[in-house]
Protein backbone atom coordinates (compact mmCIF):
# COMPACT_ATOMS: atom_id res chain seq x y z
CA UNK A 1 0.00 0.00 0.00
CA UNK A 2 1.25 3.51 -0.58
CA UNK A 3 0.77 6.82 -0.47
CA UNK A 4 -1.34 7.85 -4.54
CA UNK A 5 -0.38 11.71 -4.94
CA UNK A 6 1.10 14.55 -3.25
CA UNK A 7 5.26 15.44 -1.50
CA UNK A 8 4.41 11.81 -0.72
CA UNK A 9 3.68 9.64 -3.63
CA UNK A 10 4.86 6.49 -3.64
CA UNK A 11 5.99 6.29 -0.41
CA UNK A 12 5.02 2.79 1.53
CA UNK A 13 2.10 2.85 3.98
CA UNK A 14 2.58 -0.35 6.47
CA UNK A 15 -0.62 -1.98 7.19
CA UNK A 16 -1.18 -4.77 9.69
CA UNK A 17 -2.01 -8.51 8.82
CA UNK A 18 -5.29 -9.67 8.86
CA UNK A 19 -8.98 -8.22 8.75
CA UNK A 20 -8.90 -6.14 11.63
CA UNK A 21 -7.63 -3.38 9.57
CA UNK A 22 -9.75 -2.24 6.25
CA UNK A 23 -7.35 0.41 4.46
CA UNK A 24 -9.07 2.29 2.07
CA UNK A 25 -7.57 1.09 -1.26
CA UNK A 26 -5.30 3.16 -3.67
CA UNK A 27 -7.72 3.57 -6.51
CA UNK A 28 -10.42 4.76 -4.13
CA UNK A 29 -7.98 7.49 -2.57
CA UNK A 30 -6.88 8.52 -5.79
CA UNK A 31 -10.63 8.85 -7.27
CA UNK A 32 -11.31 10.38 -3.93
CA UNK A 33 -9.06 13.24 -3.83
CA UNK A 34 -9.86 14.13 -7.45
CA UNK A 35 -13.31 14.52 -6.49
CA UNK A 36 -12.01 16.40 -3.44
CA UNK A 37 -10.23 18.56 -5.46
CA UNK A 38 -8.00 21.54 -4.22
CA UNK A 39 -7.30 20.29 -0.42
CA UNK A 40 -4.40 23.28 0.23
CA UNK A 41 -3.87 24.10 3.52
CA UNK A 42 -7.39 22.55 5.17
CA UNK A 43 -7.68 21.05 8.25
CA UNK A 44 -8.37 17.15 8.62
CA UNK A 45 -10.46 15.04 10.68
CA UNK A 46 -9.66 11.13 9.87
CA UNK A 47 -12.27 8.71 12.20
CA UNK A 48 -11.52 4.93 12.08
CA UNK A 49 -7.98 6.00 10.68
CA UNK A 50 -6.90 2.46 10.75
CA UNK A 51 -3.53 3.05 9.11
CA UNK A 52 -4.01 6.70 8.66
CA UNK A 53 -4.35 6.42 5.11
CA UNK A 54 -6.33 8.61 3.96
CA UNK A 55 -5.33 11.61 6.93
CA UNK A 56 -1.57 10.91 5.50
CA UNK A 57 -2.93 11.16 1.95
CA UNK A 58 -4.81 14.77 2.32
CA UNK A 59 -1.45 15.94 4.34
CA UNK A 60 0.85 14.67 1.38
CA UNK A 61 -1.96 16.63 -0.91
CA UNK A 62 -1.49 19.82 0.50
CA UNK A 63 -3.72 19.43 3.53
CA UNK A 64 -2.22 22.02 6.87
CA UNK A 65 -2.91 19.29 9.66
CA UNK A 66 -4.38 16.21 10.10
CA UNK A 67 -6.55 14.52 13.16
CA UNK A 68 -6.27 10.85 13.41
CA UNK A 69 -8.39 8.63 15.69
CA UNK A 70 -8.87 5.27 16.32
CA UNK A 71 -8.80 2.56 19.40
CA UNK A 72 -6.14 0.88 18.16
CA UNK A 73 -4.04 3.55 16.33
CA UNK A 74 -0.78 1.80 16.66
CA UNK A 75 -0.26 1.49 12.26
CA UNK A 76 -1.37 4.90 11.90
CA UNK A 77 1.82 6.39 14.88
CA UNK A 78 3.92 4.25 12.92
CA UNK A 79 3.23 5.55 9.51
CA UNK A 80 3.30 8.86 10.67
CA UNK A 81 6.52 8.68 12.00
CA UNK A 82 8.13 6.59 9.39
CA UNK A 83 7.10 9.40 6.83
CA UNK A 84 8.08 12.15 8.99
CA UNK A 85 4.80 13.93 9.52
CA UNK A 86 4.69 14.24 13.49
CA UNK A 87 4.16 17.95 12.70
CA UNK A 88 1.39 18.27 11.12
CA UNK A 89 -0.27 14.87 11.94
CA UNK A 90 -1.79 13.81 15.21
CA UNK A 91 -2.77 10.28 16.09
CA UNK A 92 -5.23 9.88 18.89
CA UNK A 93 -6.43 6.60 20.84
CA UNK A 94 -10.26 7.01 21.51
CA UNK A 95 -13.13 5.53 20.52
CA UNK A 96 -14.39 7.94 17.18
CA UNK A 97 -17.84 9.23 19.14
CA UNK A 98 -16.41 9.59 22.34
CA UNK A 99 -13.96 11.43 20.25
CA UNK A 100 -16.63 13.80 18.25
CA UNK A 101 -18.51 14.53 21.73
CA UNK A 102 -15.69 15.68 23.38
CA UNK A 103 -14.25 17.87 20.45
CA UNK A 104 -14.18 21.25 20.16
CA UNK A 105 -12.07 21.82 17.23
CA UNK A 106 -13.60 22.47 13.29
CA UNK A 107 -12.45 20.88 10.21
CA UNK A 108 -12.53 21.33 6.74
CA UNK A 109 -12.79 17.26 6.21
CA UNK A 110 -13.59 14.78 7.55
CA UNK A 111 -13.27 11.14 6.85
CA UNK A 112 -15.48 8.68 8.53
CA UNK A 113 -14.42 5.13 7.86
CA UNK A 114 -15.81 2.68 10.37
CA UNK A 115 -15.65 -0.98 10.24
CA UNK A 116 -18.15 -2.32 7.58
CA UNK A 117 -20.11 -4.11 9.71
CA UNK A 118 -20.86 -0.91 12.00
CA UNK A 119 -21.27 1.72 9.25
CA UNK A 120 -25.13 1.02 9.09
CA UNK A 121 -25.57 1.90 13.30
CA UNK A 122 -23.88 5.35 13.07
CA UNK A 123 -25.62 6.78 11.39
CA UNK A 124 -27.67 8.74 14.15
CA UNK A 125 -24.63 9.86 15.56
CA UNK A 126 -22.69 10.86 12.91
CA UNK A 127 -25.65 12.88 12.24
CA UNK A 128 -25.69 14.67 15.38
CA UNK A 129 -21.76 14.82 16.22
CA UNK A 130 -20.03 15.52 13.03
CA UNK A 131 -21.83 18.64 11.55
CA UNK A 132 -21.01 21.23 14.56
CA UNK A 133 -17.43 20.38 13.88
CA UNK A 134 -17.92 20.80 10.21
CA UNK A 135 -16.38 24.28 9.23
CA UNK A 136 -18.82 26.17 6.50
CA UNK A 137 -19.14 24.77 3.47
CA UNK A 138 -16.96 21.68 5.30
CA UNK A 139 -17.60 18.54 3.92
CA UNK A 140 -18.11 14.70 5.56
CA UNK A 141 -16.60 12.19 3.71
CA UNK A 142 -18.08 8.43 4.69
CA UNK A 143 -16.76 4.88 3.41
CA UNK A 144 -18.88 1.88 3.91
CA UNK A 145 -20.08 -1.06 1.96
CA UNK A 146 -22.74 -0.51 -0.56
CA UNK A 147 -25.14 -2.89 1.77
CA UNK A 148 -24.49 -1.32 4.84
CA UNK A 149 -24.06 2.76 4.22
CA UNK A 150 -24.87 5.08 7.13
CA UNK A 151 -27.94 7.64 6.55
CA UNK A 152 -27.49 10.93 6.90
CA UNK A 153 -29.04 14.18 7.11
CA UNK A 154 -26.48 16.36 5.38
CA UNK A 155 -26.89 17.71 1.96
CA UNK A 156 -25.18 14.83 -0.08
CA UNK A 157 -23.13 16.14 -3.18
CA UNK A 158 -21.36 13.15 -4.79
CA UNK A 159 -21.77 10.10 -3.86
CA UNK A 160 -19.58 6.76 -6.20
CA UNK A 161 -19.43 3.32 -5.96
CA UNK A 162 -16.54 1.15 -6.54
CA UNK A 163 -17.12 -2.45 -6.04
CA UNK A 164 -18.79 -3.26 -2.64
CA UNK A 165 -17.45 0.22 -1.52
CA UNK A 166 -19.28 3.34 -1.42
CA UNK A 167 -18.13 6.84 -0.66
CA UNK A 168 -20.09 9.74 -0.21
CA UNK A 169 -19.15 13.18 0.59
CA UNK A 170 -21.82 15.53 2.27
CA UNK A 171 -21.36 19.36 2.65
CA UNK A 172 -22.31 21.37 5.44
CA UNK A 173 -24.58 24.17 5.30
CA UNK A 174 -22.72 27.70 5.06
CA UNK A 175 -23.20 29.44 8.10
């Protein structure tokens, strides 16, 4: 696995063994960012971060800072530090909604990749914890299998399938 685009490219992402960890794969990320677009200098949210793919992937894009958090966070540190990126990436151990409802930061983006199999069940919360963080015109950006994809109440503005994956990105409302 490696890093798509970006001061980064090519560089090798470690990801642990087994299916505890789900990274998002490289042709996702890459049609990702292009539908992202222009990411320079915004502020990044990554829940679920797993490996911190896709927080290291907006950073080597241009992104000013990314927010990593997962419970077991231990392949996104080493990334991180393996690529050098200590200062402008922070990795977090805490449980992703205990995380939002404690938070009192904004972002730009923010990436929302939970475990396939709980995707569906956040929905709700995602709902009511993401958008307050949400800067204006922010956007949410949610991976989940096609079968089990979180509802939510945000204006939805893209939203592509690729294989049993779905993304779809949801804006927040200017304030």
């Amino acid at each position: 696995m490696r890093v798509v685009a970006g001061e980064l490219g090519g560089r090798r992402l470690v990801a642990p063994r087994g299916a505890a960890v789900r990274p998002t794969a490289e042709r996702v990320r890459e049609a990702l960012f292009s539908i992202l677009g222009n990411i320079e200098g915004a502020s990044v949210l990554d829940l679920f971060c797993g490996t911190g793919a896709l927080g290291i992937e907006a950073v080597s894009r241009g992104a000013g800072s990314a927010e990593m958090v997962d419970t077991r966070p231990q392949a996104a540190r080493r990334n991180v530090e393996a690529l050098g990126l200590e200062a402008r990436c922070t990795v977090v151990r805490c449980d992703a909604l205990r995380y939002l409802r404690d938070c009192r930061e904004r972002f730009e983006l923010v990436f929302c990749d939970p475990p396939y199999k709980l995707a569906d069940r956040l929905g709700p919360e995602l709902e009511s914890l993401v958008p307050p963080l949400l800067t204006s015109g922010g956007r949410l950006i949610i991976e989940s299998a096609t079968r089990r994809s979180p509802e939510i109440d945000l204006p939805l503005v893209v939203e592509r399938r690729y294989g049993d994956t779905v993304i779809r990105i949801y804006e927040s409302a200017s304030r």
